[in-house]
C-alpha atoms as a PDB file:
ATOM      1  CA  UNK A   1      -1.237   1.245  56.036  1.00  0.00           C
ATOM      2  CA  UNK A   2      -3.224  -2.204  55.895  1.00  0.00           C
ATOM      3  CA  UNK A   3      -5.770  -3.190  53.440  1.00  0.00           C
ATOM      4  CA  UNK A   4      -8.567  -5.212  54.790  1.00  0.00           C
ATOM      5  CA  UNK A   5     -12.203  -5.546  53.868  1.00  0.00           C
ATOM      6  CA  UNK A   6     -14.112  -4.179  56.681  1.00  0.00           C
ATOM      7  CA  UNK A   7     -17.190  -6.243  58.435  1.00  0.00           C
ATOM      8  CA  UNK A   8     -19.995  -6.409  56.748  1.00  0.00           C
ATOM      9  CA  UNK A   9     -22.759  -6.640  59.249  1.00  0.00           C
ATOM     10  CA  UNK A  10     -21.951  -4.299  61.409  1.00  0.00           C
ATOM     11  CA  UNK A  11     -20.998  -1.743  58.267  1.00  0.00           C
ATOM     12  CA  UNK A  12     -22.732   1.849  57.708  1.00  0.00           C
ATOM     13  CA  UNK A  13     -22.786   3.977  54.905  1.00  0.00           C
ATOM     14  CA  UNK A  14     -20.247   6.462  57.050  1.00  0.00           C
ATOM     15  CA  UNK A  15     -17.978   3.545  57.171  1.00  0.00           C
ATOM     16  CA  UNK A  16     -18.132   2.637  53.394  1.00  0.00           C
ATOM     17  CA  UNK A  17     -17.094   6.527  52.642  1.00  0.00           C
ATOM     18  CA  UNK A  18     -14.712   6.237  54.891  1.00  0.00           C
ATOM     19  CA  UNK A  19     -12.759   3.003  53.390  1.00  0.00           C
ATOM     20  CA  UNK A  20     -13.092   4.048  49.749  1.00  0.00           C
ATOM     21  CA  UNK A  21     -11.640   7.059  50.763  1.00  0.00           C
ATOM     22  CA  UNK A  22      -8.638   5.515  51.937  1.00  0.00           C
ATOM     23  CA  UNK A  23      -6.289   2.256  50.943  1.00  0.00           C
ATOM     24  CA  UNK A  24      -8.518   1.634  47.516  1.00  0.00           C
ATOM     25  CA  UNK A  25      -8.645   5.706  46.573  1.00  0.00           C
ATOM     26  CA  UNK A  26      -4.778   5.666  46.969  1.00  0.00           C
ATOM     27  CA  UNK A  27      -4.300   2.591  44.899  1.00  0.00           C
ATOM     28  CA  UNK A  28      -6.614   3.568  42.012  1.00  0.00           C
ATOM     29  CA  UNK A  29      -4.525   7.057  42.550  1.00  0.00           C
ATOM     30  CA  UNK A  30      -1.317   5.662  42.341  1.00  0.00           C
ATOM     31  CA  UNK A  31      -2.220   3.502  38.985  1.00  0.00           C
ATOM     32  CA  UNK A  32      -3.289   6.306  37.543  1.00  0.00           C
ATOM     33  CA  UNK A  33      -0.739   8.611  38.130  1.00  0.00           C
ATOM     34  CA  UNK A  34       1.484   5.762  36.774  1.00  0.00           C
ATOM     35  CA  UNK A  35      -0.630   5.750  33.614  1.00  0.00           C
ATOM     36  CA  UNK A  36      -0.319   9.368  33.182  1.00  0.00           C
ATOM     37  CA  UNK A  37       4.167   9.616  33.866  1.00  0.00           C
ATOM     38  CA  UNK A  38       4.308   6.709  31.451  1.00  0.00           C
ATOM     39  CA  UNK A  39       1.635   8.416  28.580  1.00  0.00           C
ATOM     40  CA  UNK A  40       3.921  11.917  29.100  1.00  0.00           C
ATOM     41  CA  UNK A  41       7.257  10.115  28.966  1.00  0.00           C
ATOM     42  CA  UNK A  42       6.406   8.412  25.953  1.00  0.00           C
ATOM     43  CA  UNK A  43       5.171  11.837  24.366  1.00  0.00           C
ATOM     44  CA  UNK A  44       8.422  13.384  25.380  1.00  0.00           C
ATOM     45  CA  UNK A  45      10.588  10.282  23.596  1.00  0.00           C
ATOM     46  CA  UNK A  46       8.849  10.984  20.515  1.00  0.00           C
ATOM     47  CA  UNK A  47       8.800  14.380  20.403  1.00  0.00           C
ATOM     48  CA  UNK A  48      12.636  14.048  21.205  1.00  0.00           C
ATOM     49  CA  UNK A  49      12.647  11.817  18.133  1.00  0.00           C
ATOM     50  CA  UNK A  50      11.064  14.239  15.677  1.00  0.00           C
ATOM     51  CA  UNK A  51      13.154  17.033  16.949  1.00  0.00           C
ATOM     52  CA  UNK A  52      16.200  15.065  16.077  1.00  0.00           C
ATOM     53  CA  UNK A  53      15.213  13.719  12.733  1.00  0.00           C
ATOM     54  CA  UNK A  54      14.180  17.201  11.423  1.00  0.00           C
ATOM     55  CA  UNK A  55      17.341  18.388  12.758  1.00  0.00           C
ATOM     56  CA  UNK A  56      19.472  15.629  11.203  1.00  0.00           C
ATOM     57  CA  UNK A  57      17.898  16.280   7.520  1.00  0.00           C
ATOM     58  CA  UNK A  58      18.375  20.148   8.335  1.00  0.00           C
ATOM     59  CA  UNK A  59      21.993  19.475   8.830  1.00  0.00           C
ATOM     60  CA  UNK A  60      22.333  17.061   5.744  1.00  0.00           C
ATOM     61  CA  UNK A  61      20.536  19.685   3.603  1.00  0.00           C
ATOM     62  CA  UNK A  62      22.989  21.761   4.341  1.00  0.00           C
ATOM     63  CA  UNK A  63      26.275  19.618   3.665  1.00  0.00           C
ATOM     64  CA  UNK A  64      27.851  20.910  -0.021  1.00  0.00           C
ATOM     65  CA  UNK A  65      26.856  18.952  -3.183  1.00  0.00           C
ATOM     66  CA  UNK A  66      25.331  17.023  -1.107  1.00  0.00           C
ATOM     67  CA  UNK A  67      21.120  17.892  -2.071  1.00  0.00           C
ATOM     68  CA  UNK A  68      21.430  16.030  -5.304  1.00  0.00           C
ATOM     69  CA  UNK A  69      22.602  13.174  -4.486  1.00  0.00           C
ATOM     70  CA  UNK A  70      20.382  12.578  -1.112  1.00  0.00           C
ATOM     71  CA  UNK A  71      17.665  13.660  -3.470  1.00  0.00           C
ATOM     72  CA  UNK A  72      18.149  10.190  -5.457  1.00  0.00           C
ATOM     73  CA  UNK A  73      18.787   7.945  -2.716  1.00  0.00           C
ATOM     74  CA  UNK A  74      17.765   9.192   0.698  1.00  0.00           C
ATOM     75  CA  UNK A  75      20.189   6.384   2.468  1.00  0.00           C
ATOM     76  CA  UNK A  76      21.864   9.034   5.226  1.00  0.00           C
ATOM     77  CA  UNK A  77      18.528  10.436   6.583  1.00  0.00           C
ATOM     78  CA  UNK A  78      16.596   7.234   5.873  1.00  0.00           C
ATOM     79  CA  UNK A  79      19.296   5.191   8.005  1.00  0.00           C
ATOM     80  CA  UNK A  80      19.090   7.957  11.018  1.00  0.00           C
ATOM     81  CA  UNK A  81      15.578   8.410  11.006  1.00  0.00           C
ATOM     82  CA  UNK A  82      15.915   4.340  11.718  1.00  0.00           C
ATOM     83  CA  UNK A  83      18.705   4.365  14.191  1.00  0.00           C
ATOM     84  CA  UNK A  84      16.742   6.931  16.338  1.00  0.00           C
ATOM     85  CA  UNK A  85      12.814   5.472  15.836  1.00  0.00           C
ATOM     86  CA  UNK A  86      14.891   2.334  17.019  1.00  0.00           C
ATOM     87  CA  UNK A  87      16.581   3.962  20.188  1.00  0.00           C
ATOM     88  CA  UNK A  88      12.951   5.694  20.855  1.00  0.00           C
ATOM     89  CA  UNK A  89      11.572   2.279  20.964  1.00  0.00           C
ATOM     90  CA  UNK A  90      14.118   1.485  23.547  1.00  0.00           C
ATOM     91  CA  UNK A  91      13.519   4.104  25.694  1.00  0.00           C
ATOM     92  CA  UNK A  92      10.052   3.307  25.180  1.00  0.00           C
ATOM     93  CA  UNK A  93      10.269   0.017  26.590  1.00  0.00           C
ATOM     94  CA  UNK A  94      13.019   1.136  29.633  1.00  0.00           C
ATOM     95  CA  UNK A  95      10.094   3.994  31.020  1.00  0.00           C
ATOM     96  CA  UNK A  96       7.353   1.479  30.671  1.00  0.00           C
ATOM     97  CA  UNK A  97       9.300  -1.368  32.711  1.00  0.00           C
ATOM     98  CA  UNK A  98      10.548   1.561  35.382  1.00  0.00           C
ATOM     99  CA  UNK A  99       7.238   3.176  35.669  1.00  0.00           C
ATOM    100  CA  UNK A 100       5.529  -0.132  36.333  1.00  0.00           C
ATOM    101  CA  UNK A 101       7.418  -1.685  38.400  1.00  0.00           C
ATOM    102  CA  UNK A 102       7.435   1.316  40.830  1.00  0.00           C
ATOM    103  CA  UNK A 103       3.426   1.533  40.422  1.00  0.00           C
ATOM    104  CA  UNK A 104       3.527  -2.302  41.133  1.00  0.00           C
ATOM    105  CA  UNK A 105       5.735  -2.009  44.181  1.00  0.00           C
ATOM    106  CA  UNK A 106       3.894   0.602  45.385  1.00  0.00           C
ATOM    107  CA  UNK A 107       0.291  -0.887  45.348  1.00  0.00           C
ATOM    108  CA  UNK A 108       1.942  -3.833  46.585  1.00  0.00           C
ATOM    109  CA  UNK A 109       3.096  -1.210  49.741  1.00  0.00           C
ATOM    110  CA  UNK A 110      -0.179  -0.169  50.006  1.00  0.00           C
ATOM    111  CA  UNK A 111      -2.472  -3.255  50.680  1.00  0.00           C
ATOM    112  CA  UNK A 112       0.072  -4.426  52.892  1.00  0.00           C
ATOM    113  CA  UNK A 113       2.616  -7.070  51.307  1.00  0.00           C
ATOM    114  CA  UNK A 114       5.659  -7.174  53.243  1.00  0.00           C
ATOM    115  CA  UNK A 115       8.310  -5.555  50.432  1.00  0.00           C
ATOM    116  CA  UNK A 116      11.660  -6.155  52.593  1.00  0.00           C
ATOM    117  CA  UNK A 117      11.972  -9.917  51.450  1.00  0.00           C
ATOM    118  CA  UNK A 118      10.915 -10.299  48.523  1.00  0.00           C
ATOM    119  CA  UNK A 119      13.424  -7.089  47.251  1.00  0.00           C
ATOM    120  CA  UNK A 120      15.624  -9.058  49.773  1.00  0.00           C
ATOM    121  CA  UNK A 121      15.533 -12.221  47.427  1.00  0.00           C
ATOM    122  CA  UNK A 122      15.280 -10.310  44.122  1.00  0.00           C
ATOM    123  CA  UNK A 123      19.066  -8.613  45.335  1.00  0.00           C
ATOM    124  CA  UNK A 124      20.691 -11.751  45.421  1.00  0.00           C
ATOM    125  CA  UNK A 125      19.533 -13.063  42.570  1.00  0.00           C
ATOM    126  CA  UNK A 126      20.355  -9.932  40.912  1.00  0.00           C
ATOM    127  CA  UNK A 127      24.081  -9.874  42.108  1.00  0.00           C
ATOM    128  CA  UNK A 128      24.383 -13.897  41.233  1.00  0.00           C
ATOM    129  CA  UNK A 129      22.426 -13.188  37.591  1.00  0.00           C
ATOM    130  CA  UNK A 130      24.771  -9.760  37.062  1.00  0.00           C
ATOM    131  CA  UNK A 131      28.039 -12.181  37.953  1.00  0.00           C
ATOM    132  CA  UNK A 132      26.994 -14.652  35.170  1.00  0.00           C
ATOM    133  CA  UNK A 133      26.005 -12.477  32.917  1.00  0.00           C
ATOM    134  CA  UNK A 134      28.395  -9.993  32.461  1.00  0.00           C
ATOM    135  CA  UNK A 135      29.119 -10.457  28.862  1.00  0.00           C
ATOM    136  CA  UNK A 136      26.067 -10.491  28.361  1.00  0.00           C
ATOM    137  CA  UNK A 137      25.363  -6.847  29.696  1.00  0.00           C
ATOM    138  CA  UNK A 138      28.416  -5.650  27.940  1.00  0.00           C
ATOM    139  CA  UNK A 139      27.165  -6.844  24.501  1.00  0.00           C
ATOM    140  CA  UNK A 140      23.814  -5.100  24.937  1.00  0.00           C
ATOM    141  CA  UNK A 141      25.554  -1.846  26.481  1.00  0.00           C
ATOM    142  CA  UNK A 142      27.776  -1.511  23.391  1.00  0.00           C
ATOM    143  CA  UNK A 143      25.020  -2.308  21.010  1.00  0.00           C
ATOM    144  CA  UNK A 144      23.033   0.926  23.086  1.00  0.00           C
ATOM    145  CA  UNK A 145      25.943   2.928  22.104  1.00  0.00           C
ATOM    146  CA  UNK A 146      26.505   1.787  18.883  1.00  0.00           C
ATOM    147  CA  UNK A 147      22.746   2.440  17.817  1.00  0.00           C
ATOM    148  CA  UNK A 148      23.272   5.890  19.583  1.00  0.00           C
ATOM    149  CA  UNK A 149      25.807   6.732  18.114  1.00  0.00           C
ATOM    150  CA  UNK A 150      25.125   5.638  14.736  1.00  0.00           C
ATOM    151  CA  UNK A 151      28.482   4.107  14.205  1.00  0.00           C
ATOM    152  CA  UNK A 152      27.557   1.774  11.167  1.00  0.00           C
ATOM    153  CA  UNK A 153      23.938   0.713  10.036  1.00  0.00           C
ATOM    154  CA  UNK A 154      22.677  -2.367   7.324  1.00  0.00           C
ATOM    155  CA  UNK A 155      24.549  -1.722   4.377  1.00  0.00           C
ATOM    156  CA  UNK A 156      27.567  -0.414   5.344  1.00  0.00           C
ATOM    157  CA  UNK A 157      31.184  -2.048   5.169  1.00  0.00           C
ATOM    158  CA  UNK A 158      33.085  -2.067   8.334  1.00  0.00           C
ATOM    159  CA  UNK A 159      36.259  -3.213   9.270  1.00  0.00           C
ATOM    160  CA  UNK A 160      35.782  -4.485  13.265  1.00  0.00           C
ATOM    161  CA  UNK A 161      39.130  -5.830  13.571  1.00  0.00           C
ATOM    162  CA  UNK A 162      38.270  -9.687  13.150  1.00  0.00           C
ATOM    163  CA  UNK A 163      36.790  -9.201   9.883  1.00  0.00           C
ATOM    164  CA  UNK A 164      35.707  -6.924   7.105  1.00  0.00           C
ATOM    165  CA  UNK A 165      32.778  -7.115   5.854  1.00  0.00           C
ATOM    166  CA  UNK A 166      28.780  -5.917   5.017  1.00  0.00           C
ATOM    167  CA  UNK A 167      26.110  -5.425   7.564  1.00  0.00           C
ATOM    168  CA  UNK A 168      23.423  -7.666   7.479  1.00  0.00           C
ATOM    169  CA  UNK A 169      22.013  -7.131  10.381  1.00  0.00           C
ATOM    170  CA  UNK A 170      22.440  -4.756  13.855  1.00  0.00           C
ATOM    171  CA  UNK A 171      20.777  -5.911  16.903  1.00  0.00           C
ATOM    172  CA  UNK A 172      21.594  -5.123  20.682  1.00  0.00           C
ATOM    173  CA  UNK A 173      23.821  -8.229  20.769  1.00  0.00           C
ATOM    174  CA  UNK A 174      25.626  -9.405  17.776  1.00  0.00           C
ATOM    175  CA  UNK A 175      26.436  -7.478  14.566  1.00  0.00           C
ATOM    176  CA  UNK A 176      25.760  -9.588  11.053  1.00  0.00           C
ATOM    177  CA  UNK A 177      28.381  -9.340   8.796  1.00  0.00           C
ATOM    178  CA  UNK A 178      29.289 -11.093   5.096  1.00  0.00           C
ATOM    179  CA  UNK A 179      32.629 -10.938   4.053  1.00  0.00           C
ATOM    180  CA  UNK A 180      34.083 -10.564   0.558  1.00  0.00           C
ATOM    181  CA  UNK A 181      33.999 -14.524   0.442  1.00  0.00           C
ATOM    182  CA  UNK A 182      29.991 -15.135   1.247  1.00  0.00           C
ATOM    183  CA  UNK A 183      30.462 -16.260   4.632  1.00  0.00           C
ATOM    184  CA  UNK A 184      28.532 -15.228   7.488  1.00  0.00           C
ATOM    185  CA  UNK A 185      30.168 -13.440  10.579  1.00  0.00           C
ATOM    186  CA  UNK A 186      27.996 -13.212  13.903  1.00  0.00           C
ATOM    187  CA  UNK A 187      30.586 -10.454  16.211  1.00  0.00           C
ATOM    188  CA  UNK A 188      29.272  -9.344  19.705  1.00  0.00           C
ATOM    189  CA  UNK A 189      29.170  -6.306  20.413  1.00  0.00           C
ATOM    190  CA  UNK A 190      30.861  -5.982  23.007  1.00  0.00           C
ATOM    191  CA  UNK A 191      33.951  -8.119  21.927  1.00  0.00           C
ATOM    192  CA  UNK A 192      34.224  -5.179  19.439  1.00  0.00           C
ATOM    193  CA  UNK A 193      37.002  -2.584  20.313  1.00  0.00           C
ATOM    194  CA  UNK A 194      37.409  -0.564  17.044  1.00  0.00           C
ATOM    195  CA  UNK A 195      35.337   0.167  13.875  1.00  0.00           C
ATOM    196  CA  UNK A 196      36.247   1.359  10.217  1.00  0.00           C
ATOM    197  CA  UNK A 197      33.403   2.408   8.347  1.00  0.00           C
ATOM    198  CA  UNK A 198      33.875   2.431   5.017  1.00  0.00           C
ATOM    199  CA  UNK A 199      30.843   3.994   3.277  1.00  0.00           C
ATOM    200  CA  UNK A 200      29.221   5.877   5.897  1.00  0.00           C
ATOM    201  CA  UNK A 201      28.740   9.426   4.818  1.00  0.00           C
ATOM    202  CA  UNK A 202      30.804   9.790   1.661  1.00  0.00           C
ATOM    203  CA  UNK A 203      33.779   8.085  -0.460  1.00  0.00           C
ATOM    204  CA  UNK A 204      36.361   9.438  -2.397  1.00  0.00           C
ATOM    205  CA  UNK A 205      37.626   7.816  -6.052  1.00  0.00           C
ATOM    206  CA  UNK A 206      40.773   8.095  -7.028  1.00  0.00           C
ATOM    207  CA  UNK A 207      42.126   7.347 -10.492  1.00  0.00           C
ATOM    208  CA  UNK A 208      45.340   7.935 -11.293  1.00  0.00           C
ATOM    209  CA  UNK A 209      46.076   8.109 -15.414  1.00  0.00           C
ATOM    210  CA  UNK A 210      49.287   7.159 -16.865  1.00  0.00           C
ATOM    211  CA  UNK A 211      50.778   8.856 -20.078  1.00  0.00           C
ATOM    212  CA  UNK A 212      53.911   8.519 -21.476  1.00  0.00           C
ATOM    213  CA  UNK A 213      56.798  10.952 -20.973  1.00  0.00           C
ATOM    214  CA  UNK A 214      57.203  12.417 -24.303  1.00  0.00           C
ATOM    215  CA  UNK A 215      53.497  13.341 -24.258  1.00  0.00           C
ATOM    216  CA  UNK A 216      51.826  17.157 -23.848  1.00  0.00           C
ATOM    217  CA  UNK A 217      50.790  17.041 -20.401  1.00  0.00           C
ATOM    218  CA  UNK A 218      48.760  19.720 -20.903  1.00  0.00           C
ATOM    219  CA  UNK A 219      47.103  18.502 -23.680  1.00  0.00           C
ATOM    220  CA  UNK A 220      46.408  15.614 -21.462  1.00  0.00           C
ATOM    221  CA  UNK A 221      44.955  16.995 -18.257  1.00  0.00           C
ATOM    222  CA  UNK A 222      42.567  19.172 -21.268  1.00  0.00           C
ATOM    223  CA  UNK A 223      41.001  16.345 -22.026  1.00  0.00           C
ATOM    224  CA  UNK A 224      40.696  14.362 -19.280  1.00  0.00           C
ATOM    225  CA  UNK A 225      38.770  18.040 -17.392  1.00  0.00           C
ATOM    226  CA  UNK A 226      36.449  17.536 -20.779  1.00  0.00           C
ATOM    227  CA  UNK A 227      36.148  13.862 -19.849  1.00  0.00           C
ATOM    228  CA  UNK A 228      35.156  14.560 -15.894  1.00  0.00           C
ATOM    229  CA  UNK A 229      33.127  17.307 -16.943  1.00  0.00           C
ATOM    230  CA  UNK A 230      30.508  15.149 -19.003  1.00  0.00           C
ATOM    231  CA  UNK A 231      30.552  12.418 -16.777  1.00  0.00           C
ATOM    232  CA  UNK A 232      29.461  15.239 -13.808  1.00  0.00           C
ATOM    233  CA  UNK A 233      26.491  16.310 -16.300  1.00  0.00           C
ATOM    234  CA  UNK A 234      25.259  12.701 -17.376  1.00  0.00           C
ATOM    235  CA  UNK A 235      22.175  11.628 -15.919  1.00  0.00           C
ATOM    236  CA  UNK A 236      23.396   8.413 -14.462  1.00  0.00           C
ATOM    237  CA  UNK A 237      26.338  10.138 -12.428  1.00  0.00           C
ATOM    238  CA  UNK A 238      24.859  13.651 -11.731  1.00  0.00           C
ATOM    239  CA  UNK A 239      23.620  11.627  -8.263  1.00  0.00           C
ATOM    240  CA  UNK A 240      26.106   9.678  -7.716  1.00  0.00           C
ATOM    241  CA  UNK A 241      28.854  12.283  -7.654  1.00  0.00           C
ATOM    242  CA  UNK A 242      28.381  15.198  -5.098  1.00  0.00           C
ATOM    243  CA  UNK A 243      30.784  17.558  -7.276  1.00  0.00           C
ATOM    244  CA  UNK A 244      32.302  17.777 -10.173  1.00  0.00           C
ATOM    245  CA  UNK A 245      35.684  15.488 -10.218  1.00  0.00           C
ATOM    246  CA  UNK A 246      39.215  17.397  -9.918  1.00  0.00           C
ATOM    247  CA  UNK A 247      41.661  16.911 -11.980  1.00  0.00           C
ATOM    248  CA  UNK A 248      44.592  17.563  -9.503  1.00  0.00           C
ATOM    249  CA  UNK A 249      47.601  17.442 -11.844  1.00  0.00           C
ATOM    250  CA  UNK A 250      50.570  15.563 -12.315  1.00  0.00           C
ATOM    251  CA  UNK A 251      51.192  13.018  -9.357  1.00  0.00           C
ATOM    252  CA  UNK A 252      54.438  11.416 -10.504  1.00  0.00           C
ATOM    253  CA  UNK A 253      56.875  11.177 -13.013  1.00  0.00           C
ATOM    254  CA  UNK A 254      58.676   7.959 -13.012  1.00  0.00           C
ATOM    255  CA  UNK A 255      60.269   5.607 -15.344  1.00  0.00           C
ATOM    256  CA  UNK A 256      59.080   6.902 -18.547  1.00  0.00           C
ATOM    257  CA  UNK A 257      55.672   8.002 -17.012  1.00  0.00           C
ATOM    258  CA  UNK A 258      53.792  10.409 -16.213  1.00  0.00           C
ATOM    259  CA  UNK A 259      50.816   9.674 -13.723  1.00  0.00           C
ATOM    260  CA  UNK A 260      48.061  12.286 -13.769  1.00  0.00           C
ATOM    261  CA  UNK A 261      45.955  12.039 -10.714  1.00  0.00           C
ATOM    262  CA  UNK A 262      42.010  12.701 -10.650  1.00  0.00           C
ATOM    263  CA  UNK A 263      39.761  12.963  -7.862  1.00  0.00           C
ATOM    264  CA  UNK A 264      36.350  12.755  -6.879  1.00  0.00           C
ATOM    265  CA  UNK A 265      33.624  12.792  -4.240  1.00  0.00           C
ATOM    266  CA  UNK A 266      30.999  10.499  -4.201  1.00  0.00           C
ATOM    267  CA  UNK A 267      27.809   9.074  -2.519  1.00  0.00           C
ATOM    268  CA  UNK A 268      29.189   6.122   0.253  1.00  0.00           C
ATOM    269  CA  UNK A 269      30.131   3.139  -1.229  1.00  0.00           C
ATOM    270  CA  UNK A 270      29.719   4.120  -5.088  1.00  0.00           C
ATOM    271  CA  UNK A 271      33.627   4.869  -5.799  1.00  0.00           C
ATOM    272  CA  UNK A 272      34.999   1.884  -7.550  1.00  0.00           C
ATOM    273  CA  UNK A 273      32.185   2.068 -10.027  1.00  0.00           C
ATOM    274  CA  UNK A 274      33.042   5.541 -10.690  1.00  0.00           C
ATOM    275  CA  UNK A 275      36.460   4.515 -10.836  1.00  0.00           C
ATOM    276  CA  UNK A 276      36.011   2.286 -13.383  1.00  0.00           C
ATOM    277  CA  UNK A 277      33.361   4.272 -15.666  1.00  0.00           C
ATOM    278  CA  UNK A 278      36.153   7.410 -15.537  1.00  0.00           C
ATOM    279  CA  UNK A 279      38.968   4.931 -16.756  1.00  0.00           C
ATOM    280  CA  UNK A 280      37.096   3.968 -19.266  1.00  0.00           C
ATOM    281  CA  UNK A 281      36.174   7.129 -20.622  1.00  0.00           C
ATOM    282  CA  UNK A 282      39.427   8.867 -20.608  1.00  0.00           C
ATOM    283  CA  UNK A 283      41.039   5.625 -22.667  1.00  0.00           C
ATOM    284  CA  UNK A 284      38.870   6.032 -25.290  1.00  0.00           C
ATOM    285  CA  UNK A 285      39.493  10.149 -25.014  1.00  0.00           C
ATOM    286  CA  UNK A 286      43.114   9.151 -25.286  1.00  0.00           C
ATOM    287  CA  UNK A 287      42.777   7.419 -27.996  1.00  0.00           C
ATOM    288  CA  UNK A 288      40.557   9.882 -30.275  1.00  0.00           C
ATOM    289  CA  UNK A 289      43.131  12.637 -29.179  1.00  0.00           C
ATOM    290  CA  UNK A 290      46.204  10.773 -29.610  1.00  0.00           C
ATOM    291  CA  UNK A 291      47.366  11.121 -26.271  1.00  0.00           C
ATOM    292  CA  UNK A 292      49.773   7.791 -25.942  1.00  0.00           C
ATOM    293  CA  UNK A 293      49.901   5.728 -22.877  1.00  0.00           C
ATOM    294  CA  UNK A 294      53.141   4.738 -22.070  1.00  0.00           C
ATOM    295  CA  UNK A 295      54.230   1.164 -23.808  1.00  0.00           C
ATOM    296  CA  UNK A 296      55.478  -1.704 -21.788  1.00  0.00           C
ATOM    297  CA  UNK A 297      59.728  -2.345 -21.749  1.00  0.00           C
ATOM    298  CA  UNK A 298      60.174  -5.805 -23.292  1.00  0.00           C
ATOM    299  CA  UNK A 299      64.038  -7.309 -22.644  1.00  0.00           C
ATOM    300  CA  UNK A 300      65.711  -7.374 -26.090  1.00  0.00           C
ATOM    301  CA  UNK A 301      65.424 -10.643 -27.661  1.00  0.00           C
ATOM    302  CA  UNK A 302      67.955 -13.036 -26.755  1.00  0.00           C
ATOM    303  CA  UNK A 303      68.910 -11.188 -23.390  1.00  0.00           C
ATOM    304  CA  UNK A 304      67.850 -12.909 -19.798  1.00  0.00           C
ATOM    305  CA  UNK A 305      64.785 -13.578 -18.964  1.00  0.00           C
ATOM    306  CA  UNK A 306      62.684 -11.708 -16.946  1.00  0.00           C
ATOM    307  CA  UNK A 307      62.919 -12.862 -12.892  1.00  0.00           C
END
């Protein structure tokens, strides 16, 4: 089917129904119907969306010890809620380029442009654009999956083989990262074949506590569970860890020492501080108990010195 504009002179009002009725009826039909598929796919994606965000927080309300300290921060449901309104967007975009360009193609059937070579040419250049391009498609296909997925997100520190470091930035092509240094890494996707996240979800702090050997151990552990168990009720930890610490016991006894091991479950990323604070602490517990840390073994004087 041709569209033409019929002759005017010689045109009746039979003949006018008759040509609205065709070619232009079927184009304003098919732009339409292209209107509607793209309005209900794009309800769809973001119903999809909400359904998996309220499922998501569902499923982190539900993790243990885990309410109090999403109640202070939000970062784990925050950062999903991103990664998916970001992957709806990109669906988004992907239905409204396939919908119109088969509503385009199809008009363009309808009033008669010949299709065959101009999808002829757009083939070729296709195959020669997909030949020099192919990193380029493999970056933005891993950075799909990666966004999917939710493998890492801004804020987090990763280990991608090459470097370790903080995410700046995620796009569908390069990952930002700073090292420990300052510097600036820009990785591609795609050239990325492993990932280490450390602070995604939930760290663990480890301390372990020297005493020396001729001390009361369990006088020791006593007052290190008194230590833990303020630090779990103060206000400025109560959200940071998601239980109370564990004092596991003794981890080793070696040269004069005993090492007394604690450990504890925090919010991503927020360990080391609460490695630090709990050191701190139990020192100065130590020392209003009179639990003794174990003294350093100097080399008599006169003897050789140390290597």
């Amino acid at each position: 089917m041709t569209f033409s504009l019929p002759d005017l002179s010689t045109l009746t009002w039979a003949e006018v129904g008759d040509w609205l009725t065709g070619t232009p009826l079927l184009v304003l039909t098919t732009v339409v119907l292209g209107i509607v598929a793209r309005w209900v796919l794009h309800r769809l994606i973001d119903r999809v969306v909400t359904t998996a965000t309220s499922r998501r927080a569902e499923h982190l309300a539900r993790i243990p010890g885990a309410g109090r300290a999403l109640q202070a921060v939000g970062v784990a449901n925050a950062r999903h809620v991103q990664r998916t309104e970001t992957v709806g967007a990109l669906l988004r975009s992907i239905t409204t380029f396939v919908v119109y360009g088969i509503t385009a193609l199809t008009v363009m059937s309808l009033i008669g442009i010949p299709l065959g070579p101009m999808l002829a040419s757009a083939s070729v250049g296709g195959v020669a654009l997909a030949f020099g391009a192919q990193s380029l498609v493999k970056d933005f296909l891993s950075g799909v999956f990666m966004i999917v997925e939710d493998q890492y997100g801004v804020g987090d520190v990763i280990d991608t083989g090459e470097v370790v470091g903080t995410v700046e930035n995620v796009s569908l092509r390069v990952t930002q990262l700073r090292d420990a240094g300052g510097m600036t890494w820009y990785v591609r996707n795609g050239e990325i074949i492993r990932i280490g996240n450390k602070t995604q979800g939930w760290s663990t702090a480890i301390v372990d506590v020297p005493i020396a050997y001729d001390q009361d151990v369990e006088k020791a552990i006593t007052v290190i569970r008194d230590v833990v168990g303020v630090m779990d009720d103060d206000d400025a930890y109560k959200d940071i860890l998601l239980e109370e610490p564990n004092v596991v016991g003794v981890e080793s006894i070696a040269n004069g020492v005993i090492t007394i091991r604690i450990i504890a479950k925090t919010i991503a990323n927020e360990q080391f501080g609460v490695q630090r604070e709990m050191r701190e602490r139990v020192k100065a517990a130590f020392d209003r108990a009179g639990v003794r840390s174990p003294q350093p073994v100097m080399p008599p004087y006169g003897g050789a010195a140390p290597q």
